[in-house]
Each structure stands twice: as C-alpha cells, then as structure tokens.
N, C-alpha and C. Protein backbone atom coordinates (compact mmCIF):
# COMPACT_ATOMS: atom_id res chain seq x y z
N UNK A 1 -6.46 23.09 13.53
CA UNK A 1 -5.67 21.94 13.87
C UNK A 1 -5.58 20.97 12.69
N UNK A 2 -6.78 21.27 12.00
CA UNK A 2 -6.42 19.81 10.50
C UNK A 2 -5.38 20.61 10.10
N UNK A 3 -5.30 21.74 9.69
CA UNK A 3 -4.22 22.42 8.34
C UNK A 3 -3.03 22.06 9.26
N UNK A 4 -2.66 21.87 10.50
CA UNK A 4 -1.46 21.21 11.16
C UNK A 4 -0.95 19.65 10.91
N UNK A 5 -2.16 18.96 10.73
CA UNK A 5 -2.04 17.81 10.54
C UNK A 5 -1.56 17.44 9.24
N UNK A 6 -2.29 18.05 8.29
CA UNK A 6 -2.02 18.07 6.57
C UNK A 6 -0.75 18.73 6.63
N UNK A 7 -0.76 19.54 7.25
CA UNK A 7 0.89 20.23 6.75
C UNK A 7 2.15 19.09 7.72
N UNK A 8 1.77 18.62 8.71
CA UNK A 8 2.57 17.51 9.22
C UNK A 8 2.95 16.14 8.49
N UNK A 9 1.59 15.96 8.17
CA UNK A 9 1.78 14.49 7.27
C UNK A 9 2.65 14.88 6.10
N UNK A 10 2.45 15.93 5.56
CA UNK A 10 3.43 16.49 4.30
C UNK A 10 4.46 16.50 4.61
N UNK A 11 4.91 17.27 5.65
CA UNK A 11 6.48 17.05 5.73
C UNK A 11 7.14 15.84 6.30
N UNK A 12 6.50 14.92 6.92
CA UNK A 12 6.68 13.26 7.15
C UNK A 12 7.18 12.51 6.16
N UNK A 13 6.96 12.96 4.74
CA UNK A 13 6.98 12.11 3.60
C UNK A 13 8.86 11.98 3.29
N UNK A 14 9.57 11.60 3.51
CA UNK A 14 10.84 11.45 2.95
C UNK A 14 11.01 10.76 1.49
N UNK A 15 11.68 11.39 0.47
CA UNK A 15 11.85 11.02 -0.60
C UNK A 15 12.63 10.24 -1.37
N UNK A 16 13.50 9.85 -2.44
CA UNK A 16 14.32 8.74 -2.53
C UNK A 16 15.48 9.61 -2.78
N UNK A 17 16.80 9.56 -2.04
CA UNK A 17 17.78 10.19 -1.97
C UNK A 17 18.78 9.84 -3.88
N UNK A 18 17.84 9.41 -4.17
CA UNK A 18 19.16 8.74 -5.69
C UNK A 18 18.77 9.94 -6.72
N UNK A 19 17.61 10.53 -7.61
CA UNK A 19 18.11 11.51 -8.00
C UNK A 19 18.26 12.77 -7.81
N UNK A 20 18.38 13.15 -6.25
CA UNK A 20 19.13 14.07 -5.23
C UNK A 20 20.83 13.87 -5.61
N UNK A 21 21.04 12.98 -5.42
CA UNK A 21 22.53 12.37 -5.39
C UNK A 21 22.96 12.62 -6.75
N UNK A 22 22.32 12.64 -7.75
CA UNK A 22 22.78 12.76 -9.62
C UNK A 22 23.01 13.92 -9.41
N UNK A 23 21.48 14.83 -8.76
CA UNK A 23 21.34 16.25 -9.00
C UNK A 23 22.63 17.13 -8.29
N UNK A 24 23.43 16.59 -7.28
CA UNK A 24 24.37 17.27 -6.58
C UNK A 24 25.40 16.69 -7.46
N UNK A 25 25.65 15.41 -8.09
CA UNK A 25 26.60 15.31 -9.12
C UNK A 25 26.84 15.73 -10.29
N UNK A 26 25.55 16.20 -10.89
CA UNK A 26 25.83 17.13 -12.08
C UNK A 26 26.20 18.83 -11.73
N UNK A 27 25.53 19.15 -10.62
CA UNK A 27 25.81 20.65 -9.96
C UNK A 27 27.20 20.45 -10.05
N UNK A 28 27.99 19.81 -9.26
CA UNK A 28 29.16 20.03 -9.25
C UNK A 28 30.30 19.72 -10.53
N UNK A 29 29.40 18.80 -10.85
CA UNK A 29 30.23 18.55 -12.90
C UNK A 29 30.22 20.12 -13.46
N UNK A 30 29.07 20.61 -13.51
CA UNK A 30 28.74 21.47 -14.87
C UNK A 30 29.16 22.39 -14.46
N UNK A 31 29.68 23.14 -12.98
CA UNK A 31 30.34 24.14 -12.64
C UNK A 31 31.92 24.09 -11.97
N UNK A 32 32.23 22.88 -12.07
CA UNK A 32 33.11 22.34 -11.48
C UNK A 32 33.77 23.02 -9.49
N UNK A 33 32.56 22.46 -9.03
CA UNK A 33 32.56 22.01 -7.77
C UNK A 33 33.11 21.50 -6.78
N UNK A 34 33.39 22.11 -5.85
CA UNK A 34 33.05 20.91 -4.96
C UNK A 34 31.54 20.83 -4.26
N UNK A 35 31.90 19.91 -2.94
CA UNK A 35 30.54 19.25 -3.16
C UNK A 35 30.38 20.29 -1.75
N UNK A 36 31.41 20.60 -1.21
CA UNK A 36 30.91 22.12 0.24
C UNK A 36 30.58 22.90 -0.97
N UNK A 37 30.78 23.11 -1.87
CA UNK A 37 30.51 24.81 -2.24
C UNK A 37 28.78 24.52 -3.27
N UNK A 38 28.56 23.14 -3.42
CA UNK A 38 26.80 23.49 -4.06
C UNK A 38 26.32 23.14 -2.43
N UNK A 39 26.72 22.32 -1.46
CA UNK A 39 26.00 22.96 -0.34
C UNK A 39 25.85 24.06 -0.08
N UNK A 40 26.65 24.89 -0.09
CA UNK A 40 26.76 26.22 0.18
C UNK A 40 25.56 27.18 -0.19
N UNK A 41 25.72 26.59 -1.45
CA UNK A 41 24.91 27.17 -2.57
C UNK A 41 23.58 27.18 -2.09
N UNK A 42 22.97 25.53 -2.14
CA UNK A 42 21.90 25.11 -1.77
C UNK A 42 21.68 25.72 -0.14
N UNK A 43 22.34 25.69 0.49
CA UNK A 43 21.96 25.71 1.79
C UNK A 43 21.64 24.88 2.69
N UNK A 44 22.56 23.81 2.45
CA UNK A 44 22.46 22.76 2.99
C UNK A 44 23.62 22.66 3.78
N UNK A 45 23.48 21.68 4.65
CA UNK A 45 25.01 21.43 5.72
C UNK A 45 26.09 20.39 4.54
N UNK A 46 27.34 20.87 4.86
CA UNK A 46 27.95 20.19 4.38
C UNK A 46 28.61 19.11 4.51
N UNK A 47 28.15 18.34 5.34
CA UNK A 47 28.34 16.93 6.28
C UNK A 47 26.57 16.65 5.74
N UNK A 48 25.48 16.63 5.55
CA UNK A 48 24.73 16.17 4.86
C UNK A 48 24.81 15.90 3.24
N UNK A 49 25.31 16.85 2.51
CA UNK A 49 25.73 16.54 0.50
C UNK A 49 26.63 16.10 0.67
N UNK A 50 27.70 15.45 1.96
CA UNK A 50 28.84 14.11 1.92
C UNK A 50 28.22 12.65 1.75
N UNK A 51 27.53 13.01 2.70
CA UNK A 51 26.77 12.16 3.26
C UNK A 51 25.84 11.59 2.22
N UNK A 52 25.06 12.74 1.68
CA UNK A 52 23.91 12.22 0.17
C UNK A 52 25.06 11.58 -1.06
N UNK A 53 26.30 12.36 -1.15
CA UNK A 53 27.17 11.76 -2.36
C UNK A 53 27.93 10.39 -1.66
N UNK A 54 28.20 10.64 -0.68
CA UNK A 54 29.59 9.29 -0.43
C UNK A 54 28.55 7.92 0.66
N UNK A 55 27.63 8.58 1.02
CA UNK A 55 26.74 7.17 1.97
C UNK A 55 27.52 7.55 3.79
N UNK A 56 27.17 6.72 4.26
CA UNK A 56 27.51 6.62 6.03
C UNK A 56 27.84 5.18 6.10
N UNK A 57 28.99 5.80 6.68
CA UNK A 57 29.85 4.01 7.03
C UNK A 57 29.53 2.64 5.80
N UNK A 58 29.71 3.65 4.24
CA UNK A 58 29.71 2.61 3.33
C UNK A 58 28.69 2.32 2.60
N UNK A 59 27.10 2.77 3.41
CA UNK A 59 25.55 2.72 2.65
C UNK A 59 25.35 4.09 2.17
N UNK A 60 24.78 3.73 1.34
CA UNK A 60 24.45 5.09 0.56
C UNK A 60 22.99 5.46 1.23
N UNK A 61 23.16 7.00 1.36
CA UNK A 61 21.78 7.34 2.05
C UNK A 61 20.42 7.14 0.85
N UNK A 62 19.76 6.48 1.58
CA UNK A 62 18.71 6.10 0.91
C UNK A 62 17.32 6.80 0.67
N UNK A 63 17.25 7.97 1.84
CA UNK A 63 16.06 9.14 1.76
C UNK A 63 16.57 10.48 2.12
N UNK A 64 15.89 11.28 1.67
CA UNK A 64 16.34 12.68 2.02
C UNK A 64 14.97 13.30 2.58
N UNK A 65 15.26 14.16 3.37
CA UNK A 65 13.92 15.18 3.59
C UNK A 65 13.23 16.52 2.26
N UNK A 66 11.97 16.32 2.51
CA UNK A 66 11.51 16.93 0.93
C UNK A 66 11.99 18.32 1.14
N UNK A 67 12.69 19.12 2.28
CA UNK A 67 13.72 20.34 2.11
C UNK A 67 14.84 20.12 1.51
N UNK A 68 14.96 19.45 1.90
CA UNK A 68 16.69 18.82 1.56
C UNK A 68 16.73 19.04 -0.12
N UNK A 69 15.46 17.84 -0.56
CA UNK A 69 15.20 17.83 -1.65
C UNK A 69 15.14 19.05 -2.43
N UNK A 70 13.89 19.87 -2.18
CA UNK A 70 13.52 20.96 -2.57
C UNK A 70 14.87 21.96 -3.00
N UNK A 71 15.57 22.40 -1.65
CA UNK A 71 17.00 23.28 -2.01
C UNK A 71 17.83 22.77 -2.90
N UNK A 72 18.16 21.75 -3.19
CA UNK A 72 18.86 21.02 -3.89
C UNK A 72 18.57 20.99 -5.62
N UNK A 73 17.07 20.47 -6.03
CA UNK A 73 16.34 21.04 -6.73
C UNK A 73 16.88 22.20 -7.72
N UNK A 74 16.57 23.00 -6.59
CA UNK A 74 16.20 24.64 -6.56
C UNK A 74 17.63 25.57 -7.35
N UNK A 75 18.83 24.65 -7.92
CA UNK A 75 19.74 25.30 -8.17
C UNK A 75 19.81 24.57 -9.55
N UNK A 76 20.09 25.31 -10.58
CA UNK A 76 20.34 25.25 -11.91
C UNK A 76 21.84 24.88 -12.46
N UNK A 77 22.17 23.95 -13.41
CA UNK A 77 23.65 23.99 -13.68
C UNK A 77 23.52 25.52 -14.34
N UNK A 78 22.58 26.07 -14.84
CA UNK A 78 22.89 27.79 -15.43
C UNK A 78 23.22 28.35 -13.95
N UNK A 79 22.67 28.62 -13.20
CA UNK A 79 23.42 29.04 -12.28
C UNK A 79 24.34 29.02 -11.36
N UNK A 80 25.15 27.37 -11.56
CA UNK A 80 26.44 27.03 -11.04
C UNK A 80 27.38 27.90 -12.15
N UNK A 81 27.22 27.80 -13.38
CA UNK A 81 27.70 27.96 -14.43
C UNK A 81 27.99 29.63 -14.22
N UNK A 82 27.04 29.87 -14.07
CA UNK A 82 27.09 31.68 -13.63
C UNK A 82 27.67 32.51 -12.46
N UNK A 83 28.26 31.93 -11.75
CA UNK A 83 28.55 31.80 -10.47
C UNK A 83 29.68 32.62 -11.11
N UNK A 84 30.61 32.38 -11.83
CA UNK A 84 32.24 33.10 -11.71
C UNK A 84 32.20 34.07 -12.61
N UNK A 85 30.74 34.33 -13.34
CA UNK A 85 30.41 36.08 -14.18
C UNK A 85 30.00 37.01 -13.25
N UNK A 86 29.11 36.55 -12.26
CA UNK A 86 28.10 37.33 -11.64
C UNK A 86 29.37 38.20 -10.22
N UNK A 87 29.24 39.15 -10.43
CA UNK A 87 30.11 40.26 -9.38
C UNK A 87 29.07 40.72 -8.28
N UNK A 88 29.57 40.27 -7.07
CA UNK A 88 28.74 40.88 -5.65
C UNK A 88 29.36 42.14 -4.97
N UNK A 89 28.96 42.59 -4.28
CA UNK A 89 29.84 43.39 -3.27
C UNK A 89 30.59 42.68 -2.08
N UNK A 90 31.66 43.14 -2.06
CA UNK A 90 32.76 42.24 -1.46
C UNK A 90 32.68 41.95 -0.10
N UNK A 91 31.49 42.85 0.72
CA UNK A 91 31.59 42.45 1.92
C UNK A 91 31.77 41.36 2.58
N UNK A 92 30.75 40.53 2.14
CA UNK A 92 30.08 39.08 2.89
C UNK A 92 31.51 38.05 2.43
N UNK A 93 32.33 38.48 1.48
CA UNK A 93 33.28 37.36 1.29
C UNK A 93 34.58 37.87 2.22
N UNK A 94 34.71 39.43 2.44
CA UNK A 94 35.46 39.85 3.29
C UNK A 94 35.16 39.20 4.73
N UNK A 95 34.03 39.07 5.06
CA UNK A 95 33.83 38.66 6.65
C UNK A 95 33.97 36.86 6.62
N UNK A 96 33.63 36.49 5.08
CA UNK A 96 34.50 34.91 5.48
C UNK A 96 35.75 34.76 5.49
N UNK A 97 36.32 35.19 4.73
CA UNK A 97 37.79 36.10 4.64
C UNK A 97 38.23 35.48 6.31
N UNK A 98 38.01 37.10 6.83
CA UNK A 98 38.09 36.72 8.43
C UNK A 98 37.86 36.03 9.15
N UNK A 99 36.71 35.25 9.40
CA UNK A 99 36.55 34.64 10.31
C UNK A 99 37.63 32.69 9.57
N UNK A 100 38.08 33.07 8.78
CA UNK A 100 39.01 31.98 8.28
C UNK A 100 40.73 33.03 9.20
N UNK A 101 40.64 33.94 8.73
CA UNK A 101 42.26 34.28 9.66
C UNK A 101 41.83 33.88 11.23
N UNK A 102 40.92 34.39 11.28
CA UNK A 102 40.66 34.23 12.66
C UNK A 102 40.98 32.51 13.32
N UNK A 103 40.62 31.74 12.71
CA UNK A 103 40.55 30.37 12.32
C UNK A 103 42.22 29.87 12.52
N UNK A 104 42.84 30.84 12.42
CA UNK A 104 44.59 30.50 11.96
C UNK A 104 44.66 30.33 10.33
N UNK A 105 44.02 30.34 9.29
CA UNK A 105 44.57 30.00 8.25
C UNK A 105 45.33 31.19 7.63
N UNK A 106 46.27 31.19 6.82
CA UNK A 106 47.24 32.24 6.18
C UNK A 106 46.44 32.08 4.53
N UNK A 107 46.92 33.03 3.78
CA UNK A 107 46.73 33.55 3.07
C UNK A 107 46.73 32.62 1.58
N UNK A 108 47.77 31.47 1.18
CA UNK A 108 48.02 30.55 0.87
C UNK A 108 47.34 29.66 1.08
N UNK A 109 46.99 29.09 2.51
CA UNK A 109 46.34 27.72 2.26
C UNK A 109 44.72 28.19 2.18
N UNK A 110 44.15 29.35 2.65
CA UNK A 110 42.94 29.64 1.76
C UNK A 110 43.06 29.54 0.15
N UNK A 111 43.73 30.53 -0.43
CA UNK A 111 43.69 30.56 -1.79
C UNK A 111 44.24 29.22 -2.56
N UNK A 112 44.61 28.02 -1.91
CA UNK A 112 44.69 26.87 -2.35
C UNK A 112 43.04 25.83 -2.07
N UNK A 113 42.85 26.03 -0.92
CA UNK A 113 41.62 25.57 -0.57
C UNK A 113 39.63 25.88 -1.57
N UNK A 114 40.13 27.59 -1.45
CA UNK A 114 39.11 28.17 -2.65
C UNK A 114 39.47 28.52 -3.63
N UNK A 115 40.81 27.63 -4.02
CA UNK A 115 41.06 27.65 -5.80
C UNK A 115 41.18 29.12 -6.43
N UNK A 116 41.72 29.96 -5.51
CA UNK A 116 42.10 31.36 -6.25
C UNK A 116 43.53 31.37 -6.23
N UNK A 117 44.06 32.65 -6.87
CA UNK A 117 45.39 32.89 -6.66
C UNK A 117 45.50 34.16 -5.46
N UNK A 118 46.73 34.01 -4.74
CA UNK A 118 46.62 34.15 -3.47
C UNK A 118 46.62 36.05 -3.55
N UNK A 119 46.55 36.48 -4.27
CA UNK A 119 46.71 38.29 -4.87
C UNK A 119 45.49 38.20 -4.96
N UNK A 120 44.56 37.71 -5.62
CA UNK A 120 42.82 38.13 -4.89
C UNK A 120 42.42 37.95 -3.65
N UNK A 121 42.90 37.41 -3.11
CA UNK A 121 42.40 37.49 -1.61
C UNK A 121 43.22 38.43 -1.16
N UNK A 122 44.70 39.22 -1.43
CA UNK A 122 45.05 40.33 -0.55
C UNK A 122 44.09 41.11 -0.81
N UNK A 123 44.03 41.45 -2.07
CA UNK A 123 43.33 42.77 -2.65
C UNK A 123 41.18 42.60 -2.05
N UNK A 124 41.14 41.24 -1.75
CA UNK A 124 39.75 41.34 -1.29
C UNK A 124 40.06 41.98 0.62
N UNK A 125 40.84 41.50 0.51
CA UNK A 125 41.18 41.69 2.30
C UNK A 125 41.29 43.21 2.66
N UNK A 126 42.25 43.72 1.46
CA UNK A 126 42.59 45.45 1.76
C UNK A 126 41.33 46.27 1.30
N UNK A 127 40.23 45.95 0.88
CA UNK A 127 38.98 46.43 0.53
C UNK A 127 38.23 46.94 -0.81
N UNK A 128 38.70 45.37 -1.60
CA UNK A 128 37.74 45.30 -3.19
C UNK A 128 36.41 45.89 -2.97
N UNK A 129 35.84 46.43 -3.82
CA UNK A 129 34.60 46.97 -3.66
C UNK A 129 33.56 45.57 -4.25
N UNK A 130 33.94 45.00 -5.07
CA UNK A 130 33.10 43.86 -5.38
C UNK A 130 34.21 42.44 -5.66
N UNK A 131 33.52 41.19 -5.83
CA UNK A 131 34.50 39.98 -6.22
C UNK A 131 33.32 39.26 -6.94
N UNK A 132 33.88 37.90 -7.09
CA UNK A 132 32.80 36.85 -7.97
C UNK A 132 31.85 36.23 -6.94
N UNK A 133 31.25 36.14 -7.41
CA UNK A 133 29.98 35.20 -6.08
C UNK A 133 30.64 33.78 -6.16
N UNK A 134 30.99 33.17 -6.63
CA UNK A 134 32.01 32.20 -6.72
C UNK A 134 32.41 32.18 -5.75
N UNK A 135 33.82 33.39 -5.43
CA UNK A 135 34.83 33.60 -4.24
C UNK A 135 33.86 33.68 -2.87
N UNK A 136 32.79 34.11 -3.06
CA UNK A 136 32.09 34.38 -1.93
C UNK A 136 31.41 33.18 -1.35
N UNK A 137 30.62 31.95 -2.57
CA UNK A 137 30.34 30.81 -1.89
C UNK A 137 31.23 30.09 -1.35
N UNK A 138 32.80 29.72 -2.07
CA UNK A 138 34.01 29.09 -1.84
C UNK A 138 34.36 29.59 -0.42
N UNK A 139 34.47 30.81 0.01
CA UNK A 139 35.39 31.16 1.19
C UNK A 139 34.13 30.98 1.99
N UNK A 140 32.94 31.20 1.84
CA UNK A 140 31.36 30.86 2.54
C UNK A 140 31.97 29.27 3.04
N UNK A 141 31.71 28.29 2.33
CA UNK A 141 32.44 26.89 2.41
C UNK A 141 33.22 26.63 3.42
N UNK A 142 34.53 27.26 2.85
CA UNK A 142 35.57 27.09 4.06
C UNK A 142 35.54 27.45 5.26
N UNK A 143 34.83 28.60 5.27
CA UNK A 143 34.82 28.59 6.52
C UNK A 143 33.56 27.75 7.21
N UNK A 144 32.69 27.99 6.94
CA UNK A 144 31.60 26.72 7.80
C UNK A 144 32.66 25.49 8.07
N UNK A 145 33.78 24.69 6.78
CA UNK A 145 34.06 24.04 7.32
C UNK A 145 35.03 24.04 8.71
N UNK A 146 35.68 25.08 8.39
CA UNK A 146 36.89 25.45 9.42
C UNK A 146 36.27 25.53 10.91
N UNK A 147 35.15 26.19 10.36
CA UNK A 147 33.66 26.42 12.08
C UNK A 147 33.52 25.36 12.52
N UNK A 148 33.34 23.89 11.49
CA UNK A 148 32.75 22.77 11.81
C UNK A 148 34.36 21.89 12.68
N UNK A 149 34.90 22.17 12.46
CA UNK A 149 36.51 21.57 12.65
C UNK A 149 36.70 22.12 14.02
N UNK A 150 36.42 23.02 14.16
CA UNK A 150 37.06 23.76 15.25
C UNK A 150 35.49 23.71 16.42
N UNK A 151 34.81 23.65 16.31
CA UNK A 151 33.57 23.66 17.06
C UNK A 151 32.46 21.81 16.88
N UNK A 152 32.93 21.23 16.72
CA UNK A 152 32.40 19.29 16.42
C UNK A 152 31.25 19.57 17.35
N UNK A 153 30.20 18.91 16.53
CA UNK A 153 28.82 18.67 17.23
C UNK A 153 28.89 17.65 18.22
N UNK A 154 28.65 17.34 19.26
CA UNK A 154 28.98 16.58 20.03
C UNK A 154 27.42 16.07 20.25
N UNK A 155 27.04 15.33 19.86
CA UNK A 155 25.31 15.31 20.40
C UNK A 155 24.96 14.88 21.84
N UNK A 156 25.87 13.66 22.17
CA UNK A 156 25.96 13.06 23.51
C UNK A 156 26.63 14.13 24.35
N UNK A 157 27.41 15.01 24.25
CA UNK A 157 27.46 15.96 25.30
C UNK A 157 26.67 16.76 25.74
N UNK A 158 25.46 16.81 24.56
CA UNK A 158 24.71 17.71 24.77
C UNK A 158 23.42 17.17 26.22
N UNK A 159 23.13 17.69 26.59
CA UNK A 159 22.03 17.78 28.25
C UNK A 159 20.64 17.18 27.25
N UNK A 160 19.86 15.88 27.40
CA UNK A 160 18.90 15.72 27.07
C UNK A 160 17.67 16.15 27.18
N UNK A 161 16.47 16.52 26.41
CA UNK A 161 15.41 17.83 27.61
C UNK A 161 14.40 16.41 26.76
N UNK A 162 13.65 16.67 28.01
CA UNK A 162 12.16 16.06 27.39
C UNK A 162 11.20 17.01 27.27
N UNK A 163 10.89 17.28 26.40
CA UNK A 163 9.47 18.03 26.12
C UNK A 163 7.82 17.50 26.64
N UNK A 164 7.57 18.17 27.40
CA UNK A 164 6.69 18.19 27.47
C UNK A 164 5.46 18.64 26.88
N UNK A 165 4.53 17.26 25.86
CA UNK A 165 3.08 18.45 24.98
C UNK A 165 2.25 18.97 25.74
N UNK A 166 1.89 19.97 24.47
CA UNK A 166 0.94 21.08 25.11
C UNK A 166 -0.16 20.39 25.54
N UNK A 167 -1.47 21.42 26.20
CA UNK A 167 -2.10 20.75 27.23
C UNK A 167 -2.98 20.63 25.47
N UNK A 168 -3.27 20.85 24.83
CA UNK A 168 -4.36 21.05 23.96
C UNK A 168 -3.92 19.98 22.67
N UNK A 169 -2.21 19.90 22.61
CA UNK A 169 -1.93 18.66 21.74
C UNK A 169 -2.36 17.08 22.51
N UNK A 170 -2.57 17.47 23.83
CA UNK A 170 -3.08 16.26 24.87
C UNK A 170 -4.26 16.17 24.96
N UNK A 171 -4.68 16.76 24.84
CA UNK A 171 -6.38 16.88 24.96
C UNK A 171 -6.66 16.01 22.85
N UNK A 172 -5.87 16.44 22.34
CA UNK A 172 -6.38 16.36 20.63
C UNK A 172 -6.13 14.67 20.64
N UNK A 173 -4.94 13.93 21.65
CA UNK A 173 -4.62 12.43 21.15
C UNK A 173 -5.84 11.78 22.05
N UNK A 174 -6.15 12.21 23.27
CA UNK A 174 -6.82 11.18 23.80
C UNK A 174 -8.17 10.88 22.86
C-alpha cells in the first residue's frame, strides 16, 4: 500500500504548462505542423495541444499532467523532421483513409485538409503497398477530428456513477 501512495503522490504533481506550450511550438515549427498532427504524434487528444497552445476561454492553461508532459517531451524536432523520409506500410493510413469516406469526406477535401495532392490518396486507396508516416499521422488527425465532430463528448449527458471505495481503501483512511 505505501508503493500506492508514492506512486499516487507522484502522479498528483501537475507541472507548469509554459515550456510544454514552446515544446509543441517548436514541434510544429521545425516540421511544419499542425498542432492535430504533433498530437497525433504525441498521443495526445487534440482538443488538449489546442487547449495547451491557444488557452480556454482566453487563459492560457497554466498546468499540464506529468503524462501530458512526458509524451510531449518524448518527440524530437529530428523526428518531426523525419516524418516525410520514413516509409510505413500503407495499411493503418488506408483504414484512416476510410473511416474519413465513411465520415462523408471526398477525395479533395481530405487531400486539402492533409496537405497532399489528391493522386496519393487514390493510389493509397486502390492499394499502395507503403506511404510516408507523415500521410499516416495527417489522415490519423483527421480523422480523430472528423470522429470528434461527428460523435461531441457530451459530459452532462453522460449518467453520473458514484463509486463506491474498497472495503480495505476504508479500513486504510480511518
């Protein structure tokens, strides 16, 4: 139960969101970015790196969580930079591909959206064997956003649950 506690108090610690905020502004300088596609990257939501770059209703976010931090971190301008050498297998950009037609978008306003010309995405669609990891975070991007557009978190709709603690986290406060 201590190594719960130590590992709790650790992740309690929130950090100062300002050179988080540089670090997602140079990611996207030195590879020329946007700011969905080093989320992407990072693995972060992309309504949170809006949120770390542009503030909420005007304040700039002032802490981040030390994950947040950490992923963010964790990406190199060498490897933004490397992003449009490095060749994947085309699957995983084929299935964002789709689930963007699926979405309604045509062929055009993807390849305007992920900055290609619209003849790589036929030829990824009819079955490239590989593309750029680039194309793959970009259409990765769009579609989460298109997911996020079409599916809105609603939190207040959501059914409130109260949790009830365990009998042994009850037994540990008294």
């Amino acid at each position: 139960m201590a190594a719960l506690g130590e590992h709790r108090g650790a992740s309690d610690h929130w950090v100062d969101a300002g050179p988080f905020r540089a670090q997602l502004r140079y990611l996207m300088a030195s590879g020329s970015l946007s700011v969905d596609d080093v989320a992407a990257i990072a693995g972060i939501s992309a309504r949170l790196a809006d949120r770390l770059l542009h503030g909420r209703n005007g304040r700039p976010l002032r802490r981040i969580s030390p994950d947040t931090a950490r992923r963010l971190i964790r990406v190199s301008d060498q490897h933004v930079q490397a992003l449009r050498r490095i060749m994947v297998p085309a699957a995983p950009a084929r299935l964002q591909l789709r689930r963007l037609y699926r979405a309604g978008w045509e062929n055009l306003a993807i390849a305007q959206r992920v900055r290609v010309a619209a003849p790589e995405l036929v030829e990824l669609a009819a079955g490239a064997d590989t593309c750029s990891l680039l194309l793959t975070v970009r259409l990765t991007a769009a579609a989460r956003a298109a997911d996020s557009l079409r599916y809105p978190r609603r939190l207040s709709s959501l059914p409130s649950r109260t949790v009830e603690p365990s009998r042994t986290v009850r037994e540990h406060a008294a």
